[in-house]
N, C-alpha and C. Protein backbone atom coordinates (compact mmCIF):
# COMPACT_ATOMS: atom_id res chain seq x y z
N UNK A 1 16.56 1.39 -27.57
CA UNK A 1 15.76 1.76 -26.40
C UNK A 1 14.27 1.79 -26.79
N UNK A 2 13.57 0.97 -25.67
CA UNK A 2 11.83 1.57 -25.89
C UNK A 2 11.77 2.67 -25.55
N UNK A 3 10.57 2.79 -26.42
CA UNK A 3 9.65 4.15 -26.20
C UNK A 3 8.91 3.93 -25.45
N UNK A 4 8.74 3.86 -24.06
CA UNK A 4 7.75 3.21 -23.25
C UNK A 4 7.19 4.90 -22.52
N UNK A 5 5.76 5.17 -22.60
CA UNK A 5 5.21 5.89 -21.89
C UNK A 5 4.43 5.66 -20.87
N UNK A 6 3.77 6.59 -20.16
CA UNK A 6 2.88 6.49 -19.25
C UNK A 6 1.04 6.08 -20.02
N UNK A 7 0.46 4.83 -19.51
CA UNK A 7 -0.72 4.23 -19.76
C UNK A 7 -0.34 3.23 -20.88
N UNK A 8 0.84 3.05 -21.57
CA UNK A 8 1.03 1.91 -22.38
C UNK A 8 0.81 1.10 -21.01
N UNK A 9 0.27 -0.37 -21.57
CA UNK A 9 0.25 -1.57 -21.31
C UNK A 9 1.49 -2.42 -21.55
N UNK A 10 1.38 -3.81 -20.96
CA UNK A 10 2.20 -4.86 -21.16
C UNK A 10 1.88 -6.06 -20.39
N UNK A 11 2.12 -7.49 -21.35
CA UNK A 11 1.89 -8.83 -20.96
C UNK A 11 3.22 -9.49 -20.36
N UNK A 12 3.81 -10.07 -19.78
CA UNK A 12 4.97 -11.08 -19.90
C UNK A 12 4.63 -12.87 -19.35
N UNK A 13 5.89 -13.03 -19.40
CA UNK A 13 6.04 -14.50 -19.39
C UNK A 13 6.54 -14.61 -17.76
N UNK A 14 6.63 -13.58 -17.07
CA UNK A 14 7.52 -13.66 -15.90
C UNK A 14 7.27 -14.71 -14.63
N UNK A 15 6.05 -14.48 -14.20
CA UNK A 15 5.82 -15.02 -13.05
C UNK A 15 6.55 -16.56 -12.59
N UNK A 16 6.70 -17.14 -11.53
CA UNK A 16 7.54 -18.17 -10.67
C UNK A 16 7.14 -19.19 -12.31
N UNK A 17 7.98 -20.29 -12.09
CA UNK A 17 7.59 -21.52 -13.31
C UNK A 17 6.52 -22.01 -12.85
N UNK A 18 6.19 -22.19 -11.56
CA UNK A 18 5.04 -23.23 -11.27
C UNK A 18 4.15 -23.01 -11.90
N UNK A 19 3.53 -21.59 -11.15
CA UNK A 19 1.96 -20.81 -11.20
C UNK A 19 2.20 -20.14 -12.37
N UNK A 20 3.81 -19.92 -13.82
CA UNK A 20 3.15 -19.53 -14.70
C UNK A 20 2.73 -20.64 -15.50
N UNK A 21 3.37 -22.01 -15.08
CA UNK A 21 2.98 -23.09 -16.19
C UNK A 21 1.15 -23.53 -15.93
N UNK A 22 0.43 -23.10 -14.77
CA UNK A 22 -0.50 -23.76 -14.42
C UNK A 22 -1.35 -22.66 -15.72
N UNK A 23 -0.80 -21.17 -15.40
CA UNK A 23 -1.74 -20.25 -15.72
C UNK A 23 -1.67 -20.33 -16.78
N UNK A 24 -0.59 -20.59 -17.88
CA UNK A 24 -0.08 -20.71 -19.16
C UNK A 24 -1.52 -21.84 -19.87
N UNK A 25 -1.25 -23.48 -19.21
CA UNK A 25 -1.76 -24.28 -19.57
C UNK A 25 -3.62 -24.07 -19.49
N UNK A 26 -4.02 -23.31 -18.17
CA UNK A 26 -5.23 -22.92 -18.30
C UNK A 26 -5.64 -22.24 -18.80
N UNK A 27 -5.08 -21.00 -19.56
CA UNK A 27 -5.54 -20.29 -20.68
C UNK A 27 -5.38 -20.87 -21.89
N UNK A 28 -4.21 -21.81 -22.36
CA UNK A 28 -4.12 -21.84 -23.47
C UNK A 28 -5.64 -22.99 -23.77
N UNK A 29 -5.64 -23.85 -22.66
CA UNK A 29 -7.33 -25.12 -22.72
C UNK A 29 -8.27 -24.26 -23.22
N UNK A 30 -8.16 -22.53 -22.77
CA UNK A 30 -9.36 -21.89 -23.11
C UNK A 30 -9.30 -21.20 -24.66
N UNK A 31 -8.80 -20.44 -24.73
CA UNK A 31 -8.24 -19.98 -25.72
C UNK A 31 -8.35 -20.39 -27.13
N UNK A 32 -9.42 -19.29 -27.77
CA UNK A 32 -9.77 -19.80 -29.24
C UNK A 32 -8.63 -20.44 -29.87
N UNK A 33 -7.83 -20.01 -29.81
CA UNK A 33 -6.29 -20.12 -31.03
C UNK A 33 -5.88 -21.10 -30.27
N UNK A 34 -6.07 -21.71 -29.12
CA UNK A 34 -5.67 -23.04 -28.47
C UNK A 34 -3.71 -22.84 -27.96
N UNK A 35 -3.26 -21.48 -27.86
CA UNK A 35 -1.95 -21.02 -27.30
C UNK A 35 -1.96 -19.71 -26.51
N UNK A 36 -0.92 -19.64 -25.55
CA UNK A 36 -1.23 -19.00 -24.27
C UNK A 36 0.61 -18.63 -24.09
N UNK A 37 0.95 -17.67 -24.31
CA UNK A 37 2.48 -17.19 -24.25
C UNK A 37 2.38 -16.05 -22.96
N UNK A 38 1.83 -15.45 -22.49
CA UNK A 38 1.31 -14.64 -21.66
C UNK A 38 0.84 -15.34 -19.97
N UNK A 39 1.52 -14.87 -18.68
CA UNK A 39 0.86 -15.26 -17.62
C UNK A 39 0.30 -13.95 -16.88
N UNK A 40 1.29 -12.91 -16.86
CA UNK A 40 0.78 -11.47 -16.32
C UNK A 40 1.10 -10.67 -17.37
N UNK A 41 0.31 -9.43 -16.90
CA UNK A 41 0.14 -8.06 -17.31
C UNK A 41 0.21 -6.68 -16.00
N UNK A 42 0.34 -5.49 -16.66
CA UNK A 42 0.45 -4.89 -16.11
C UNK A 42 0.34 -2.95 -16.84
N UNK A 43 0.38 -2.02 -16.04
CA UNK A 43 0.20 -0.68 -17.16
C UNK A 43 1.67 -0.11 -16.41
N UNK A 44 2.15 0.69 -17.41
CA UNK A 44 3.55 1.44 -16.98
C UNK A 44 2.53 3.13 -16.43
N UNK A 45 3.12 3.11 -15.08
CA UNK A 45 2.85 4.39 -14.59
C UNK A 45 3.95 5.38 -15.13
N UNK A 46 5.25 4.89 -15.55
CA UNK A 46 5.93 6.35 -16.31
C UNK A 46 6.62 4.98 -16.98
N UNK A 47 7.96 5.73 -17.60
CA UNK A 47 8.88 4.96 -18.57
C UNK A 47 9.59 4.09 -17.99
N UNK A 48 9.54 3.96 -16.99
CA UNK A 48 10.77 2.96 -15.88
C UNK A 48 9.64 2.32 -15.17
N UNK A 49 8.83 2.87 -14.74
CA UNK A 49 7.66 1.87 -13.82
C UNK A 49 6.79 1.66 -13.98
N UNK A 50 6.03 0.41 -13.47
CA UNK A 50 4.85 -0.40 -13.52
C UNK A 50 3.68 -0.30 -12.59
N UNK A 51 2.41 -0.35 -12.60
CA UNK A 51 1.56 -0.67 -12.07
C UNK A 51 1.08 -1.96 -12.20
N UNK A 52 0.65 -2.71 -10.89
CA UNK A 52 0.78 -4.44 -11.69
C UNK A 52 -0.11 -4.82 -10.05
N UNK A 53 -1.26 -5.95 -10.20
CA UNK A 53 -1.80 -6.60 -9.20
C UNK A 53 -0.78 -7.80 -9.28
N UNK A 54 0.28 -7.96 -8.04
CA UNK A 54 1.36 -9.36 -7.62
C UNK A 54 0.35 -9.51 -6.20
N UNK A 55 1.31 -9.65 -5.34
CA UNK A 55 0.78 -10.07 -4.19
C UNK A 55 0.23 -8.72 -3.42
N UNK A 56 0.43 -7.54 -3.61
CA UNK A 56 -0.30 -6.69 -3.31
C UNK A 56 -0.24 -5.80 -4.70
N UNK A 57 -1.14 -4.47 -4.55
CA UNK A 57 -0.91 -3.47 -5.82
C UNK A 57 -0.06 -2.57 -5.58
N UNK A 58 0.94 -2.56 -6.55
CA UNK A 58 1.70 -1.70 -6.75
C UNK A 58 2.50 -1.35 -7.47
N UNK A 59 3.60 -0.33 -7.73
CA UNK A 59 4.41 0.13 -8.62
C UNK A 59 5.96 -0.81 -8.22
N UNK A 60 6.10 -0.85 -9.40
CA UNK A 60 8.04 -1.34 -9.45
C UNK A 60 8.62 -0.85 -11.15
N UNK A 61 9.80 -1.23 -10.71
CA UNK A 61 10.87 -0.98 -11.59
C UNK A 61 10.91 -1.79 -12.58
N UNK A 62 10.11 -1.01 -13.80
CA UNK A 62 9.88 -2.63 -15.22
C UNK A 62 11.19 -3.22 -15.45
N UNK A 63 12.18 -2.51 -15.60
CA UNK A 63 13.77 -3.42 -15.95
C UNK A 63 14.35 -4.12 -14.98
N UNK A 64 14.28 -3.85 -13.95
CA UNK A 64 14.58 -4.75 -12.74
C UNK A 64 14.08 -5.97 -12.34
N UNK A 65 12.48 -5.57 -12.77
CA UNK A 65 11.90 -6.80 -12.57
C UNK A 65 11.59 -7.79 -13.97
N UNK A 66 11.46 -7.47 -15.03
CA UNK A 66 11.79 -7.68 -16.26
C UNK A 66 12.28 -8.54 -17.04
N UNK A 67 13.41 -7.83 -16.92
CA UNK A 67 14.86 -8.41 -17.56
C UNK A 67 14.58 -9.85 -17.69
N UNK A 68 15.49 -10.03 -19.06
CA UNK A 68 15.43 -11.76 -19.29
C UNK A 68 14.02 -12.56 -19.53
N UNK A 69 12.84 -11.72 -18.98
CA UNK A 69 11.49 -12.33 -19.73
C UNK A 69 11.27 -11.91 -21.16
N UNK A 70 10.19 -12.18 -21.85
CA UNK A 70 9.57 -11.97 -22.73
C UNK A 70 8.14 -11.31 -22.76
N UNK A 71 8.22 -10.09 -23.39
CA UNK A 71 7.01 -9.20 -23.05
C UNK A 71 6.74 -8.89 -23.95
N UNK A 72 5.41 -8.11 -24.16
CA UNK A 72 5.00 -7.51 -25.36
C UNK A 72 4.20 -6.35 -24.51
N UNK A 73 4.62 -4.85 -25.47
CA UNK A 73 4.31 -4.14 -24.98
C UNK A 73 3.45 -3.26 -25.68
N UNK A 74 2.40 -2.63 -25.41
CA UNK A 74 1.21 -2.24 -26.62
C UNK A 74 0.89 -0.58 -26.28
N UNK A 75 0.54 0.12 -27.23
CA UNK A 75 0.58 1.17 -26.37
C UNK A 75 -1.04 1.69 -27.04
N UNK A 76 -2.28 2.08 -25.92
CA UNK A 76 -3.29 2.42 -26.51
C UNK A 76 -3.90 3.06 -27.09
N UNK A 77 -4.66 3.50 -28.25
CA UNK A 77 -4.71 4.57 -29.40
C UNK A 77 -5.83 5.62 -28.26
N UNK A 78 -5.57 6.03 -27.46
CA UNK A 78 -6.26 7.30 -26.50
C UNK A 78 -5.47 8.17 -26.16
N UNK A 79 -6.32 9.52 -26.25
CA UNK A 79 -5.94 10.98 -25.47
C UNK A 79 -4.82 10.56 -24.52
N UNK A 80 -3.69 11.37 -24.76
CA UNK A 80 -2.54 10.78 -23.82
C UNK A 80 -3.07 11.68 -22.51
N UNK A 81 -3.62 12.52 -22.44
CA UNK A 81 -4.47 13.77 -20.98
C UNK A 81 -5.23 11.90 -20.39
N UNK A 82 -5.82 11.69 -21.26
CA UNK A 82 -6.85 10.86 -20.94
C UNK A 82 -6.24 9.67 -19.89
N UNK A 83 -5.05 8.68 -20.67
CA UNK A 83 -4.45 7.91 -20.14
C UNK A 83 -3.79 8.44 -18.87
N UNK A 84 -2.83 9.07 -19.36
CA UNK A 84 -2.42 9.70 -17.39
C UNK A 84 -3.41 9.94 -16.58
N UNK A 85 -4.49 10.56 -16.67
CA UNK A 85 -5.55 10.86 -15.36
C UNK A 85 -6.09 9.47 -14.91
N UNK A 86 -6.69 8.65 -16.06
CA UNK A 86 -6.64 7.65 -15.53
C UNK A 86 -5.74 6.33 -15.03
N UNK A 87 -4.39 6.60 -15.13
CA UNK A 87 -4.00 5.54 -14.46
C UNK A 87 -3.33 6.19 -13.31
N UNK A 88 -3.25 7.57 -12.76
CA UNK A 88 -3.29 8.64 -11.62
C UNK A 88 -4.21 7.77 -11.13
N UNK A 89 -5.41 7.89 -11.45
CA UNK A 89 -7.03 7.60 -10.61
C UNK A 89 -7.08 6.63 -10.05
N UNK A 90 -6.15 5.36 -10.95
CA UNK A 90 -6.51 4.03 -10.35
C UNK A 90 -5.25 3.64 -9.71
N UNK A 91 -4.11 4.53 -9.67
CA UNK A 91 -2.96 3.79 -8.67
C UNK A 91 -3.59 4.76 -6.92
N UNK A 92 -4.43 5.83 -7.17
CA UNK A 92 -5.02 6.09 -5.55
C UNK A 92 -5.72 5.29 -5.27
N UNK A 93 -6.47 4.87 -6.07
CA UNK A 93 -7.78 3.32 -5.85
C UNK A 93 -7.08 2.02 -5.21
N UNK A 94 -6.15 2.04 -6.22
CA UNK A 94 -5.64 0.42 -5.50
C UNK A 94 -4.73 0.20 -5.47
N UNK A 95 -3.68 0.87 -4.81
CA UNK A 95 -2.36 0.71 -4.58
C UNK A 95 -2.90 0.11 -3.23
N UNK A 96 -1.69 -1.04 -2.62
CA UNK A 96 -1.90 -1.48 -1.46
C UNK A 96 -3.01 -2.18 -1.17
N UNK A 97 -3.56 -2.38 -2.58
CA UNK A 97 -4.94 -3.65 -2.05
C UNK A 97 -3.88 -5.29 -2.48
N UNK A 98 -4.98 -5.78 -1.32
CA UNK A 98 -4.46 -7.54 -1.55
C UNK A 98 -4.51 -7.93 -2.91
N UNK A 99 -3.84 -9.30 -3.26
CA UNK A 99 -4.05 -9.41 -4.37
C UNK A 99 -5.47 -11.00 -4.36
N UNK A 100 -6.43 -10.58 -5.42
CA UNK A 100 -7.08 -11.72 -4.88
C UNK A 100 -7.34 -12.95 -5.15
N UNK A 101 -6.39 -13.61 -4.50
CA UNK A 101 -5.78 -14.91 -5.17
C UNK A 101 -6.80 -16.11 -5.80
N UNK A 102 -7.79 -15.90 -4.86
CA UNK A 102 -9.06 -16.80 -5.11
C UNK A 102 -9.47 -16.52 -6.20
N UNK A 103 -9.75 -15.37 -7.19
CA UNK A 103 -10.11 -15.25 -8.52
C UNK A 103 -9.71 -15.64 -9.78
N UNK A 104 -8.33 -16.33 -9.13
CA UNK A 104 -7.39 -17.31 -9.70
C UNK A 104 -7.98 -18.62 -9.69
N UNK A 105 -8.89 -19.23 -8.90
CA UNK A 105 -9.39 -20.38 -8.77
C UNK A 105 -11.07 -20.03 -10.26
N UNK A 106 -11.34 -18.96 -9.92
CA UNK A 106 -12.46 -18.89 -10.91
C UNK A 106 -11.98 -18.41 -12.33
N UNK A 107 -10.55 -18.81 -13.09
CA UNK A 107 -10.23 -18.30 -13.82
C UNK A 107 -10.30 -19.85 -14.89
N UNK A 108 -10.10 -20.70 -13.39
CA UNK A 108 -10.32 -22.12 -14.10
C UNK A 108 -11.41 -22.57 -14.77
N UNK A 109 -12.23 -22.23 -15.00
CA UNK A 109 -13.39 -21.82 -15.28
C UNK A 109 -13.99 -20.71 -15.75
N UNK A 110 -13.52 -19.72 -17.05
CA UNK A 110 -13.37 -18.48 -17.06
C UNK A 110 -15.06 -17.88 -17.50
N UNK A 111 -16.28 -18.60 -17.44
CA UNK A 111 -17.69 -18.14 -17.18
C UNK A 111 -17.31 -18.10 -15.62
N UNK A 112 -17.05 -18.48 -14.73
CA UNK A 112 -17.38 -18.18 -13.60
C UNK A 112 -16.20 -16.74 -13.25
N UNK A 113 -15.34 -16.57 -14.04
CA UNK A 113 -14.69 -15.55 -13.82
C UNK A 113 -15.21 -14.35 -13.99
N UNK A 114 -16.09 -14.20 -14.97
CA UNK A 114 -16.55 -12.78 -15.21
C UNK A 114 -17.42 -12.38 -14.04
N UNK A 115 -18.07 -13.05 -12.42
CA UNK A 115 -18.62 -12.94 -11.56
C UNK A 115 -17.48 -11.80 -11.22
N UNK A 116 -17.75 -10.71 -10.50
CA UNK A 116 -17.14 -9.80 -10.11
C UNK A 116 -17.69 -8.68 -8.78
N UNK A 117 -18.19 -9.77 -7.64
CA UNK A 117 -19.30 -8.89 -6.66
C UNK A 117 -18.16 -7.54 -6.07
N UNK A 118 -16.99 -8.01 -5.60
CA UNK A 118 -15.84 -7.62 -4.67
C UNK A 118 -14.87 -6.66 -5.28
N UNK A 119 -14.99 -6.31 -6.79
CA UNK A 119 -14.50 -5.62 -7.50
C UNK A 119 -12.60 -5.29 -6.88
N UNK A 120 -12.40 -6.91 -6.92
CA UNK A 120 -11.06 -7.03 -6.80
C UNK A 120 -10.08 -7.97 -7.64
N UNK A 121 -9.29 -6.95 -8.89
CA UNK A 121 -9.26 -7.51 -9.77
C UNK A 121 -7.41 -8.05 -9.41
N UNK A 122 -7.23 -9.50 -10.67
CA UNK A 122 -5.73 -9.74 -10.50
C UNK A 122 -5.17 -9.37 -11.85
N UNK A 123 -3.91 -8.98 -12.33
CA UNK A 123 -3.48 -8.69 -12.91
C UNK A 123 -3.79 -7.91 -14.16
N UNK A 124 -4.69 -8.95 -14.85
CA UNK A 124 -4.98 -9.06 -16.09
C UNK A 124 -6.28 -8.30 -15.89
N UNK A 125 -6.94 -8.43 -15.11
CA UNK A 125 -8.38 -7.98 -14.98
C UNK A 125 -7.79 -6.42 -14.30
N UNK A 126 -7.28 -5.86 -13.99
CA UNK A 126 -6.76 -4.41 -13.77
C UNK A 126 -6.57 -3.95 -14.96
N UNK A 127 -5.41 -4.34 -15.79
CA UNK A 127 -5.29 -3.91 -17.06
C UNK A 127 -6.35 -3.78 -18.21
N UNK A 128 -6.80 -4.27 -17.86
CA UNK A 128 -8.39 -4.80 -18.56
C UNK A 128 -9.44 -3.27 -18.59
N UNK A 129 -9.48 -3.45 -17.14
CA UNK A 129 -10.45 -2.36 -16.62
C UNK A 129 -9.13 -0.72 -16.93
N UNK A 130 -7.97 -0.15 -17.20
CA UNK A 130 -7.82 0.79 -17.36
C UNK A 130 -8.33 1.04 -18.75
N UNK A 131 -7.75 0.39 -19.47
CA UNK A 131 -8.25 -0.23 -21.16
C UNK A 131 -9.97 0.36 -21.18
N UNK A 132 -10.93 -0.47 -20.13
CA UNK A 132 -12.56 -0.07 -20.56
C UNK A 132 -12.29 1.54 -19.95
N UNK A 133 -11.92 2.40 -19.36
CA UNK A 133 -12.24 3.31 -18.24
C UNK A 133 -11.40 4.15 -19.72
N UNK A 134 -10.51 4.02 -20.37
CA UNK A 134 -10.08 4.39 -21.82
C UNK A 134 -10.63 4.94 -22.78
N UNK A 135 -11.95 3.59 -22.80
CA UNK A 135 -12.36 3.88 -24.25
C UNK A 135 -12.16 2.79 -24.80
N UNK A 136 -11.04 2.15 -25.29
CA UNK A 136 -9.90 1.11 -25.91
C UNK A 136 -11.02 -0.40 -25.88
N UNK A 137 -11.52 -0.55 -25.07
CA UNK A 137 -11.97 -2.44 -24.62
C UNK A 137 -13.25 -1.90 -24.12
N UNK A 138 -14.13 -2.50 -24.98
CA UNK A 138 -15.63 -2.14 -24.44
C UNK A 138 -16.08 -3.47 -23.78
N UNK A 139 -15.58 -4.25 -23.30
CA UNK A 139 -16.08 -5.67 -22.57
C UNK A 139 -15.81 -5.13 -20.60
N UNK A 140 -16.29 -5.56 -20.24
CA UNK A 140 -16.71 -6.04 -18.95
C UNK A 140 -15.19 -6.02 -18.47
N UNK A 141 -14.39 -5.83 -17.57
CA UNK A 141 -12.68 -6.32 -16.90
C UNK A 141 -12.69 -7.96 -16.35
N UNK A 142 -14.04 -8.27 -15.65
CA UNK A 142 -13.75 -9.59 -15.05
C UNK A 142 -13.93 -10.63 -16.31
N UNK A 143 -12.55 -11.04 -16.05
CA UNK A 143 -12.83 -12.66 -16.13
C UNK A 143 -11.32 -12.59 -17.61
N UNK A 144 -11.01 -11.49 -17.88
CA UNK A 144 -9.97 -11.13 -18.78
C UNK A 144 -8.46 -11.58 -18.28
N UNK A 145 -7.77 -12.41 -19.08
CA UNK A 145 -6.83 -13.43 -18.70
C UNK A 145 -5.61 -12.70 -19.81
N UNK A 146 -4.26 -12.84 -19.30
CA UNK A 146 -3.47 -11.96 -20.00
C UNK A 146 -3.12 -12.48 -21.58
N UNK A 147 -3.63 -13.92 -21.42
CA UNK A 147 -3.36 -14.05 -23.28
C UNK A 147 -4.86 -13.29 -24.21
N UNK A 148 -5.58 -13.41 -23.59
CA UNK A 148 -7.23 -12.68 -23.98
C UNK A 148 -6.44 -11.42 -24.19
N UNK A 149 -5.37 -10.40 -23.26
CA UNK A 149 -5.28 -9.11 -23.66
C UNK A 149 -3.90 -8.92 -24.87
N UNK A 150 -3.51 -9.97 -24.82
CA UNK A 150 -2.38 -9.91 -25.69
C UNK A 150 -2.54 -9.98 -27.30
N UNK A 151 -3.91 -11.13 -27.44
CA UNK A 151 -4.13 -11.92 -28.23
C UNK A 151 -5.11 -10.04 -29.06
N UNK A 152 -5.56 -9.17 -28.62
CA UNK A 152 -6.28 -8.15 -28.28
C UNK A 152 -5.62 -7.02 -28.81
N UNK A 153 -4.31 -6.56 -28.93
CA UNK A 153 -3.43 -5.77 -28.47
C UNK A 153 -2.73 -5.86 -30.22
N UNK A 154 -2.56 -7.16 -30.21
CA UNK A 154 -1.87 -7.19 -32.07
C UNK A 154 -3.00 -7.52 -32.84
N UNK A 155 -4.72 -8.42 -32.69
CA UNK A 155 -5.31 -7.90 -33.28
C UNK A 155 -5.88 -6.79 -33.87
N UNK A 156 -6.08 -5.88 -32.76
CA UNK A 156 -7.18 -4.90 -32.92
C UNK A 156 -6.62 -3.39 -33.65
N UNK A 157 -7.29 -2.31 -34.02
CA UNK A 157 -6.69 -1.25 -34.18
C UNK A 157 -6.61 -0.48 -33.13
N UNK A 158 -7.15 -0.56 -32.23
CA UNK A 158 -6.97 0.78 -30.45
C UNK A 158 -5.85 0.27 -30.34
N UNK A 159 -4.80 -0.88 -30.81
CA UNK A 159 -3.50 -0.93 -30.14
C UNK A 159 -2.41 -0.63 -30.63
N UNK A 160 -1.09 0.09 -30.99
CA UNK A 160 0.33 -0.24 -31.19
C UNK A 160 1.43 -0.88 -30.94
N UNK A 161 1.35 -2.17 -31.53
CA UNK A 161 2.28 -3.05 -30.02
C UNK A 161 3.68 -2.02 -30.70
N UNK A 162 4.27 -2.07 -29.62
CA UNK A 162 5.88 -1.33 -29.85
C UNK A 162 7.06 -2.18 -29.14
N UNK A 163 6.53 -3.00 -28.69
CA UNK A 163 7.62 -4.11 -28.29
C UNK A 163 6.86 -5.92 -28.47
N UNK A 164 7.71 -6.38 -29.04
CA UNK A 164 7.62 -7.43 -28.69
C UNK A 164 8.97 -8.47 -28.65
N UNK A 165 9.12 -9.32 -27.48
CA UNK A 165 10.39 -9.95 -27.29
C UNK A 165 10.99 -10.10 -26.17
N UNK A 166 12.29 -10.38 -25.78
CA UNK A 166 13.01 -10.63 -24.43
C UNK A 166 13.70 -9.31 -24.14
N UNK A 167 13.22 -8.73 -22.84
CA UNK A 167 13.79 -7.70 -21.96
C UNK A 167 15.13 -7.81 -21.96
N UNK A 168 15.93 -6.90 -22.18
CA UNK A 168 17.63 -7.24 -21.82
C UNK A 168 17.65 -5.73 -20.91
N UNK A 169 18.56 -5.70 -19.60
CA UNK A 169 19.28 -4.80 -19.03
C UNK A 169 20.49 -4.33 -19.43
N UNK A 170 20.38 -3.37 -19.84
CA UNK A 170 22.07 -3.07 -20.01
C UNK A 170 22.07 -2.06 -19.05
């Protein structure tokens, strides 16, 4: 069993094949290390659930939705007081916002991604921004792509990855 808490993070492989092979192939073009295993991310609001920008913001069931992908799960070296208030703070902020798909078009191009007038972030750029609001990631949230946070997570020391691999349900 994971040890999964509240404000750990996580990347997977999940999303539809299409839009993860597009997102896969456009990060990895970018991507110092020239590889891209990662299409979304997301922060666990407790041990069973997720906070995650899909088609709107919101919470679900990490094993339900999960299962059978490949994830890596990191957990951040901050005040655990610290992490709960803030990811409290930001599921009242943006639960139920759209997701904004168009920032997906400026990702193709990831200088034009870090533009951020509308402060409406997708996936990766949420996770991003709990991470700066942390402490953990002193960069900017826009324009942060989920292999950028993965690639982040087993470098750095603010992280513990504690999972890495394929989700199984039992």
């Amino acid at each position: 069993m994971i040890d999964i808490r509240k404000g750990d993070v996580f990347c997977s492989d999940h999303p539809g094949a299409k839009l993860g092979a597009l997102i896969k192939g456009v990060q990895a073009f970018w991507s110092k290390d020239g590889e891209a295993k990662y299409v979304h991310s997301g922060i666990f609001a407790s041990c069973e659930e997720t906070f995650e920008a899909l088609w709107t913001v919101r919470k679900q069931n990490f094993l339900d939705t999960y299962s059978g992908s490949n994830v890596l799960i990191a957990r951040p070296l901050a005040p655990v007081s610290l992490k709960v208030a803030v990811v409290d703070e930001m599921i009242e902020e943006y639960i139920g916002e759209k997701y904004p798909w168009w920032r997906l078009l400026l990702h193709l191009f990831p200088p034009a991604a870090r533009i951020s007038l509308l402060k409406r972030p997708v996936c990766s750029e949420l996770t991003a921004d709990y991470l700066r609001r942390i402490g953990v990631r002193p960069y900017h949230w826009a324009g942060t792509t989920p292999d950028y946070l993965a690639d982040e997570w087993v470098q750095w020391k603010r992280f513990d990855v504690i999972f890495s691999g394929k989700v199984i349900k039992k």
